[in-house]
PDB file of N, CA and C in Angstrom:
ATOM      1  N   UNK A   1      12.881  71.807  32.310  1.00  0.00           N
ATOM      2  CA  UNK A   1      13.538  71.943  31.022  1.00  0.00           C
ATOM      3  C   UNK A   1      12.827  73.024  30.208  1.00  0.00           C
ATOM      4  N   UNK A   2      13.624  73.825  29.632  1.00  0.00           N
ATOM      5  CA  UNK A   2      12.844  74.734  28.949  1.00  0.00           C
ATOM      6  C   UNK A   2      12.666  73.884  27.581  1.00  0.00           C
ATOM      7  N   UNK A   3      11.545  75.026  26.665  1.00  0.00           N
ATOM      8  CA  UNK A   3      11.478  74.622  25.656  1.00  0.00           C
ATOM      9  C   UNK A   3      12.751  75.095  24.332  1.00  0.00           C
ATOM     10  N   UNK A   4      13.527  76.141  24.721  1.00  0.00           N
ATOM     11  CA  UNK A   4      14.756  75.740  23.972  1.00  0.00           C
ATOM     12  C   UNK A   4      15.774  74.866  23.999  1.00  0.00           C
ATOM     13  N   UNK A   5      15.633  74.366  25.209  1.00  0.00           N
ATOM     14  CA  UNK A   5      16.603  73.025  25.534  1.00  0.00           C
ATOM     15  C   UNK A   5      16.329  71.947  24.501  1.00  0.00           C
ATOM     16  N   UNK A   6      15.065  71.535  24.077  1.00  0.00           N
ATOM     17  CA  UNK A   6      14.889  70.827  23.611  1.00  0.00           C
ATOM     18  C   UNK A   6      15.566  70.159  22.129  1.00  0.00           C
ATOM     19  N   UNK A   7      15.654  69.166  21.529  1.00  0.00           N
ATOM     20  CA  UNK A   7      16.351  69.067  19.996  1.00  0.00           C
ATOM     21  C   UNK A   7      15.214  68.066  19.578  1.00  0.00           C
ATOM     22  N   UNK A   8      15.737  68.143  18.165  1.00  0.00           N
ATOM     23  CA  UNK A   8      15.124  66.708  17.394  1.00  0.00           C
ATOM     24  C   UNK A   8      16.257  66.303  16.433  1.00  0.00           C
ATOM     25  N   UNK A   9      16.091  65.337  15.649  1.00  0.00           N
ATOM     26  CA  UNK A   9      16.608  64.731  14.568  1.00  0.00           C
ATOM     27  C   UNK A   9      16.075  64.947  13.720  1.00  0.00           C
ATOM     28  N   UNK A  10      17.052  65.629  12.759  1.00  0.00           N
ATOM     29  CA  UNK A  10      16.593  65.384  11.290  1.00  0.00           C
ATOM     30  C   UNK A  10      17.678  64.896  10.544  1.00  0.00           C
ATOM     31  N   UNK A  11      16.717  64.505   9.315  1.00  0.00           N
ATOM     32  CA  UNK A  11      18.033  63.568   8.178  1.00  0.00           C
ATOM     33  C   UNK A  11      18.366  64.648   7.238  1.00  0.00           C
ATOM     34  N   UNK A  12      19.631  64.988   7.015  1.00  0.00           N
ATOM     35  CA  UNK A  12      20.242  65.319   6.448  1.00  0.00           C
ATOM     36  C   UNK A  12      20.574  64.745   4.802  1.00  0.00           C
ATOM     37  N   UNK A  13      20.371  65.728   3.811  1.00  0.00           N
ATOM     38  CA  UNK A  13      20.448  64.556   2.336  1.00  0.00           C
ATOM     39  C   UNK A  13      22.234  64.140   2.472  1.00  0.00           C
ATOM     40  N   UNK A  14      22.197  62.914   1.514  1.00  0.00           N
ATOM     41  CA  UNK A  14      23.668  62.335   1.745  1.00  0.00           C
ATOM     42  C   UNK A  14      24.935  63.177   0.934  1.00  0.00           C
ATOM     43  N   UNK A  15      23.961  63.715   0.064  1.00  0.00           N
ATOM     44  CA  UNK A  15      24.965  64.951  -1.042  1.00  0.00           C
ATOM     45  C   UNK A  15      25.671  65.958  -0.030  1.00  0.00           C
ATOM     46  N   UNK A  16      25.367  65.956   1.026  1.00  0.00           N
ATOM     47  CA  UNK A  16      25.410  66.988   1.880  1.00  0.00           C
ATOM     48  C   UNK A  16      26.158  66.678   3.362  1.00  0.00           C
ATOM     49  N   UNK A  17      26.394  65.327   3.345  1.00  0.00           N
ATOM     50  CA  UNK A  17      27.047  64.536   4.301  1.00  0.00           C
ATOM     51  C   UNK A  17      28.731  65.507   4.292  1.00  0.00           C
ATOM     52  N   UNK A  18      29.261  65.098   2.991  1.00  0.00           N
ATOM     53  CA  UNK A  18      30.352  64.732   2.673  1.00  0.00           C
ATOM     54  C   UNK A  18      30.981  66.124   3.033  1.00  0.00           C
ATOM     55  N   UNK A  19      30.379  67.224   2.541  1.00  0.00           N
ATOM     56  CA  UNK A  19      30.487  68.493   2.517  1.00  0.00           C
ATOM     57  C   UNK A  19      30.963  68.821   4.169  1.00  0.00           C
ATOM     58  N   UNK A  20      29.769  68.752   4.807  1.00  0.00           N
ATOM     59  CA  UNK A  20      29.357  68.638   6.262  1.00  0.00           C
ATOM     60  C   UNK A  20      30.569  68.295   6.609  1.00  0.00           C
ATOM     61  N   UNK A  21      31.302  67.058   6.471  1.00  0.00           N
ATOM     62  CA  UNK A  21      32.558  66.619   7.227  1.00  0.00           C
ATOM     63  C   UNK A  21      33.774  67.209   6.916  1.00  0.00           C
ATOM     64  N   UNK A  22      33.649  67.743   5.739  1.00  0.00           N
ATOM     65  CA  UNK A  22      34.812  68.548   5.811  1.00  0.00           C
ATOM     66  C   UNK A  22      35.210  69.812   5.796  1.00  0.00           C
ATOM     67  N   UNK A  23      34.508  70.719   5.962  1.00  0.00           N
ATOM     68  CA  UNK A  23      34.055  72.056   6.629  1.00  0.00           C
ATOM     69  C   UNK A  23      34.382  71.284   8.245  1.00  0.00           C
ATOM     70  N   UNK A  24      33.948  70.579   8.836  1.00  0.00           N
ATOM     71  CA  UNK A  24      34.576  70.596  10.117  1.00  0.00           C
ATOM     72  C   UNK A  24      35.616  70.021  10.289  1.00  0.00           C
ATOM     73  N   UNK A  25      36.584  69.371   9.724  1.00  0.00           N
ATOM     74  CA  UNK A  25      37.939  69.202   9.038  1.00  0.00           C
ATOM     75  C   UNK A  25      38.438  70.957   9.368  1.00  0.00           C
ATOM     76  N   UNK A  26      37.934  71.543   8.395  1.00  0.00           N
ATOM     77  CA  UNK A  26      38.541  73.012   7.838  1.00  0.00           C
ATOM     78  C   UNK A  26      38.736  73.553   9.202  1.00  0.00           C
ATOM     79  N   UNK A  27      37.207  73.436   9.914  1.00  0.00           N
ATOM     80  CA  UNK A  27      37.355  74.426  10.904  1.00  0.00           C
ATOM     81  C   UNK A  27      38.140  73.845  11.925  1.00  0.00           C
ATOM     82  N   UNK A  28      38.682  72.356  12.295  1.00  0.00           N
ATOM     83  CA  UNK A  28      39.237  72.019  13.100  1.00  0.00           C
ATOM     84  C   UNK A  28      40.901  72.375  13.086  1.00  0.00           C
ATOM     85  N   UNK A  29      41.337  72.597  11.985  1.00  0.00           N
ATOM     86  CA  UNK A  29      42.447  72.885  11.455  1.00  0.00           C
ATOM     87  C   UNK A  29      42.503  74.379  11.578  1.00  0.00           C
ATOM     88  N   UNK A  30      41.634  75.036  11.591  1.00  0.00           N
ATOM     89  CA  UNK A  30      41.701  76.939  11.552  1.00  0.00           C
ATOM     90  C   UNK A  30      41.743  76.942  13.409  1.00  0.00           C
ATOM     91  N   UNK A  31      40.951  76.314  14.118  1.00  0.00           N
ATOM     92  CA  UNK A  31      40.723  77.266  15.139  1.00  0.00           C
ATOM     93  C   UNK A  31      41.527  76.078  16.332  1.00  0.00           C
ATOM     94  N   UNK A  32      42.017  75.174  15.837  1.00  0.00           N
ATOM     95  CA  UNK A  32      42.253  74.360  16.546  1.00  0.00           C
ATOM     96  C   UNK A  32      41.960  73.185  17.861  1.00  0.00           C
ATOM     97  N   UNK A  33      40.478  73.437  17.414  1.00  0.00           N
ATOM     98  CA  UNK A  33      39.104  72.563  18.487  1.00  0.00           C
ATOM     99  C   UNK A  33      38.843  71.897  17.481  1.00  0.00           C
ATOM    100  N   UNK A  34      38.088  71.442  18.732  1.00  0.00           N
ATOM    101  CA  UNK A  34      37.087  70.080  17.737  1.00  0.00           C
ATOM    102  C   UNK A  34      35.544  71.191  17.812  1.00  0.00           C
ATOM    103  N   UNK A  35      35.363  70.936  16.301  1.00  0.00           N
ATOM    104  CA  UNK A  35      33.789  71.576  15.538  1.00  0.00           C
ATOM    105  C   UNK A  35      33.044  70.379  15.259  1.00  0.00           C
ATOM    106  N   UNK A  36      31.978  70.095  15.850  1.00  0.00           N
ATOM    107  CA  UNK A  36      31.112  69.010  15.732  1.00  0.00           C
ATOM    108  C   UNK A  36      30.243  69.371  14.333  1.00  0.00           C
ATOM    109  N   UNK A  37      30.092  68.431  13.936  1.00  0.00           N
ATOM    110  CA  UNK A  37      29.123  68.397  12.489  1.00  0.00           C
ATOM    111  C   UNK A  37      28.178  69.187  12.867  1.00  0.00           C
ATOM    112  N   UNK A  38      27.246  68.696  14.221  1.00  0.00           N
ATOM    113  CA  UNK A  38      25.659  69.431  14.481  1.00  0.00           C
ATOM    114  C   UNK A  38      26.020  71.048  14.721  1.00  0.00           C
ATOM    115  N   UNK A  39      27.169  70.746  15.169  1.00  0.00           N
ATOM    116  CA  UNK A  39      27.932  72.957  15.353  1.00  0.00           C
ATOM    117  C   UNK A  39      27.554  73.441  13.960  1.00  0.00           C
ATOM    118  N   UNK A  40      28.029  73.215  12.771  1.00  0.00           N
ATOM    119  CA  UNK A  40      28.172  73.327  11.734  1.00  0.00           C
ATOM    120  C   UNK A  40      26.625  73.774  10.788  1.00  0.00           C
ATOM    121  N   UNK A  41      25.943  72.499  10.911  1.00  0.00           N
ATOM    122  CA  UNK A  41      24.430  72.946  11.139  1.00  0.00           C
ATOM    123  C   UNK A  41      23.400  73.332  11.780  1.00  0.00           C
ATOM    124  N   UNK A  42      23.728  73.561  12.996  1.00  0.00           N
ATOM    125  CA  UNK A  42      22.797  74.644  13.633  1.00  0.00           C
ATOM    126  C   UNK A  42      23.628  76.082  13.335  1.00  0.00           C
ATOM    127  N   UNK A  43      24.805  76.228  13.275  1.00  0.00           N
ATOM    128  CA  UNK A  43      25.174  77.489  12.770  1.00  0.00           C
ATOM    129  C   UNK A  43      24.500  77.805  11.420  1.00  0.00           C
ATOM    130  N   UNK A  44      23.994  76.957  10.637  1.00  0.00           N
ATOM    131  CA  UNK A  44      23.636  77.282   9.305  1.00  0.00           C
ATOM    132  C   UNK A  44      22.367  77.807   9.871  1.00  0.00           C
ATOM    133  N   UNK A  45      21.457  77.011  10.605  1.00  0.00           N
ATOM    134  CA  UNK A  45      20.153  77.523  10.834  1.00  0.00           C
ATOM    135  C   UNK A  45      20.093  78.859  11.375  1.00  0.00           C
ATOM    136  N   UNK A  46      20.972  78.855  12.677  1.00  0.00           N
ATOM    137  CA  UNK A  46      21.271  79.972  13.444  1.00  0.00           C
ATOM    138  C   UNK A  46      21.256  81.199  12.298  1.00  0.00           C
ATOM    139  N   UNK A  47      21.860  80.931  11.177  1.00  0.00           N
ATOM    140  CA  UNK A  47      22.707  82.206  10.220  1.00  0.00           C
ATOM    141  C   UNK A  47      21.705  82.446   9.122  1.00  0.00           C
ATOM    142  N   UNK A  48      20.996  81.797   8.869  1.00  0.00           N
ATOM    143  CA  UNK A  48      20.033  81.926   7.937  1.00  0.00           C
ATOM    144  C   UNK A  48      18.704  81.409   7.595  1.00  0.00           C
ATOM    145  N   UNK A  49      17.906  80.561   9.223  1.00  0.00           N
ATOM    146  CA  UNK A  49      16.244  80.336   9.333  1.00  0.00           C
ATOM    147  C   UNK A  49      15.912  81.641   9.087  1.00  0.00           C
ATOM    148  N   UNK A  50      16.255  82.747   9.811  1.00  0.00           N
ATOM    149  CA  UNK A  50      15.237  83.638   9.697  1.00  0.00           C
ATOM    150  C   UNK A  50      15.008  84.200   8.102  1.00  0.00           C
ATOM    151  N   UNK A  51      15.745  84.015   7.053  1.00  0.00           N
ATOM    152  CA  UNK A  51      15.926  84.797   5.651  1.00  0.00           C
ATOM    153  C   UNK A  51      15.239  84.077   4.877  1.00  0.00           C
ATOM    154  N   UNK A  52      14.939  82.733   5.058  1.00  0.00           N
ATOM    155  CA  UNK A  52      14.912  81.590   4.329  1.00  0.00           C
ATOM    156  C   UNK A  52      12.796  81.760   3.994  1.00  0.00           C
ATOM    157  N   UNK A  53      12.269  81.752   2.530  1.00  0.00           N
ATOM    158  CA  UNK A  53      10.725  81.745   2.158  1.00  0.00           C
ATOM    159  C   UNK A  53      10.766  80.457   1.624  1.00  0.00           C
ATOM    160  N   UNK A  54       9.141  80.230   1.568  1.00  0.00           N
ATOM    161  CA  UNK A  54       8.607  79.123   1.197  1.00  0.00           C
ATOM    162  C   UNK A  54       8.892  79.479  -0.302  1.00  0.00           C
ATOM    163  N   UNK A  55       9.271  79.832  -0.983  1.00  0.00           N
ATOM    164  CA  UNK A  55       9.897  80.385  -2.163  1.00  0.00           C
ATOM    165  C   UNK A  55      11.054  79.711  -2.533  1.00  0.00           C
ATOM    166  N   UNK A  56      12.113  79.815  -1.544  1.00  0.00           N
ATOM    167  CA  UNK A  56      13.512  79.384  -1.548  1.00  0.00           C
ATOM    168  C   UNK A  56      13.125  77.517  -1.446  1.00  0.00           C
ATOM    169  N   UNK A  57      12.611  77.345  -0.477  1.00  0.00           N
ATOM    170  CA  UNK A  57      11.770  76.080  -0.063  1.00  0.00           C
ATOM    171  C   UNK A  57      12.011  75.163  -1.315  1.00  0.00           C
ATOM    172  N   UNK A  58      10.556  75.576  -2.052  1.00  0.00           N
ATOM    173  CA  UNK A  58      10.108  74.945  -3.240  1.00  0.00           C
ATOM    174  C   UNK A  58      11.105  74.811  -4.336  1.00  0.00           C
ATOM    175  N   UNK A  59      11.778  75.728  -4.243  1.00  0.00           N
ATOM    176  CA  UNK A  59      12.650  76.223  -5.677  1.00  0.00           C
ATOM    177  C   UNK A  59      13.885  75.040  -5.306  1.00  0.00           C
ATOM    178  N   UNK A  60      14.260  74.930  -3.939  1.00  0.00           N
ATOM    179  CA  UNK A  60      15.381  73.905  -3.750  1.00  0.00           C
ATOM    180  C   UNK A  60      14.607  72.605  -4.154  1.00  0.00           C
ATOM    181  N   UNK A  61      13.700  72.361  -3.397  1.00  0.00           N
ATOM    182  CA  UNK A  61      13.375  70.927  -3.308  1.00  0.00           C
ATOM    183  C   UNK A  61      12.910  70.876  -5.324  1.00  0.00           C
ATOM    184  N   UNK A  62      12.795  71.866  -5.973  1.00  0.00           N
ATOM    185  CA  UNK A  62      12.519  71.472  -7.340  1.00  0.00           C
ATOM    186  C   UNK A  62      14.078  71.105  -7.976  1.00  0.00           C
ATOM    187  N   UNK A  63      15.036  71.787  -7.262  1.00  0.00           N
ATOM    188  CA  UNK A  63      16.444  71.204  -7.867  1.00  0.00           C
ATOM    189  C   UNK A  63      16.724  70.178  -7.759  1.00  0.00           C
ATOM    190  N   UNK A  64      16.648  70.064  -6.393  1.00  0.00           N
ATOM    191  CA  UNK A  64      16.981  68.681  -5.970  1.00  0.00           C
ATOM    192  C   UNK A  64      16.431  67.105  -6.773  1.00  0.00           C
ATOM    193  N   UNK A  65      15.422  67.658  -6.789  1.00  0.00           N
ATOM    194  CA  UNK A  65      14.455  66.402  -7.396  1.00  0.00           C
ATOM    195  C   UNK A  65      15.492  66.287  -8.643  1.00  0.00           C
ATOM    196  N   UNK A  66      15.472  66.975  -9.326  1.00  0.00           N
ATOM    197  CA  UNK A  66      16.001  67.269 -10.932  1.00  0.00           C
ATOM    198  C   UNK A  66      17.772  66.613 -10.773  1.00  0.00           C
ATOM    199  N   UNK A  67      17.991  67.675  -9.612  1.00  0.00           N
ATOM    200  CA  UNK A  67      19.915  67.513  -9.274  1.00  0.00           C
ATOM    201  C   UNK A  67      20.562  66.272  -8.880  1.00  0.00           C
ATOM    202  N   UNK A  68      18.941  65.705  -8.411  1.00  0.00           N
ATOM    203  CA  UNK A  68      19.766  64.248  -8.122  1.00  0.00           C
ATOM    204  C   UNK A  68      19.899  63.314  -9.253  1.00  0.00           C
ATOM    205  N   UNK A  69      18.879  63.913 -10.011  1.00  0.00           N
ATOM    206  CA  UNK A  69      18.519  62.474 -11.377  1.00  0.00           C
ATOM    207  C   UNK A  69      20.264  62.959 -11.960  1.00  0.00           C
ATOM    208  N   UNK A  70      20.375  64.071 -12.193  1.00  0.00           N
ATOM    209  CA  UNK A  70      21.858  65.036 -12.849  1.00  0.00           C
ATOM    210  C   UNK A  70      23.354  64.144 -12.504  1.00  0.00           C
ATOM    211  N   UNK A  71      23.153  64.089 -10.611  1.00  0.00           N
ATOM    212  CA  UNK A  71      23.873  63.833 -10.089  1.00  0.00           C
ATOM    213  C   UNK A  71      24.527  62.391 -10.691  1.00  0.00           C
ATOM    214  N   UNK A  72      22.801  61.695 -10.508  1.00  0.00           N
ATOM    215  CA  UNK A  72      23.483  59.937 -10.730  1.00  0.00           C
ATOM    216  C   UNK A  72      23.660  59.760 -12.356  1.00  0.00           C
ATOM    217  N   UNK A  73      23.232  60.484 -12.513  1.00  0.00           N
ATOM    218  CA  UNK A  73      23.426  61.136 -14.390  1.00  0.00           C
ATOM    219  C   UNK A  73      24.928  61.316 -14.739  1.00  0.00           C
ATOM    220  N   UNK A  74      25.545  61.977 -13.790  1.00  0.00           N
ATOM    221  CA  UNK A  74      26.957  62.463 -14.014  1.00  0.00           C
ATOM    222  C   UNK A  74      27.893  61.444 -13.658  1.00  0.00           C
ATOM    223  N   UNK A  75      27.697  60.269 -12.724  1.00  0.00           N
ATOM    224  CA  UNK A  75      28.458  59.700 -12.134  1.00  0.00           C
ATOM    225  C   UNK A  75      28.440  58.040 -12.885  1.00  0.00           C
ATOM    226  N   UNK A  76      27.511  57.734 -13.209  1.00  0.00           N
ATOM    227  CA  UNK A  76      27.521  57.046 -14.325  1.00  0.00           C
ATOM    228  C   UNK A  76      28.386  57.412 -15.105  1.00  0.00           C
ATOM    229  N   UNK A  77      28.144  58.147 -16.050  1.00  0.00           N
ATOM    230  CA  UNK A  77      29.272  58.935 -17.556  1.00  0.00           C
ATOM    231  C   UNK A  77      30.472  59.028 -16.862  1.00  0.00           C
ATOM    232  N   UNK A  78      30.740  59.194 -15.438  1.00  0.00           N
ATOM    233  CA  UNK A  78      32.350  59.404 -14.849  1.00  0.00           C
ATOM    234  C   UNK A  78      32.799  58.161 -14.724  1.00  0.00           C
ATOM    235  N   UNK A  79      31.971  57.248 -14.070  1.00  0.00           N
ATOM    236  CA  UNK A  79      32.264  55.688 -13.857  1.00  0.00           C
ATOM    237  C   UNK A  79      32.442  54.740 -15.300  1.00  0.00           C
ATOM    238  N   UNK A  80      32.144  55.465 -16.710  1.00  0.00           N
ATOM    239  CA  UNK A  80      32.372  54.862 -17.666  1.00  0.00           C
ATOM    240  C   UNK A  80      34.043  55.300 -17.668  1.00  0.00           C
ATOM    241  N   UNK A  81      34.653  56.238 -17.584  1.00  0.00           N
ATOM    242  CA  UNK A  81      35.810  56.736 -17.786  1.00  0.00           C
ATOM    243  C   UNK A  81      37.212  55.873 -17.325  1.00  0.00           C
TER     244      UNK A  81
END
């Protein structure tokens, strides 16, 4: 086995689930195959590990922290509606 054969698992955030499934929806409907979710994200890696700094890194994971408090912030005030 080589060593590119190889995979692992990673968790994916759940904000990001939803997205994920329907982009391969989209693409199943454009090209007329089945596009597997993991297609979807290794194409992301494929398209943009190499561009990606510990810069970009930090700066997401500082949104996130913030985007999620936002998130359940927003959905509350929607769930009052």
């Amino acid at each position: 086995m080589k060593k590119s054969d190889l995979s692992k698992t990673y968790r994916v955030r759940g904000e990001f689930v939803e997205s994920i499934k329907e982009k391969s929806l989209d693409f199943i409907i454009e090209t007329k195959e089945r596009i597997e979710e993991a297609d979807i994200i290794n194409a992301l890696i494929y398209k943009h590990l190499k561009d990606i700094t510990a810069k970009d890194v930090t700066k997401y994971i500082k949104l996130t922290d913030f985007g999620i408090t936002y998130i359940m912030l927003l959905r509350i005030l929607h769930w009052r509606d």
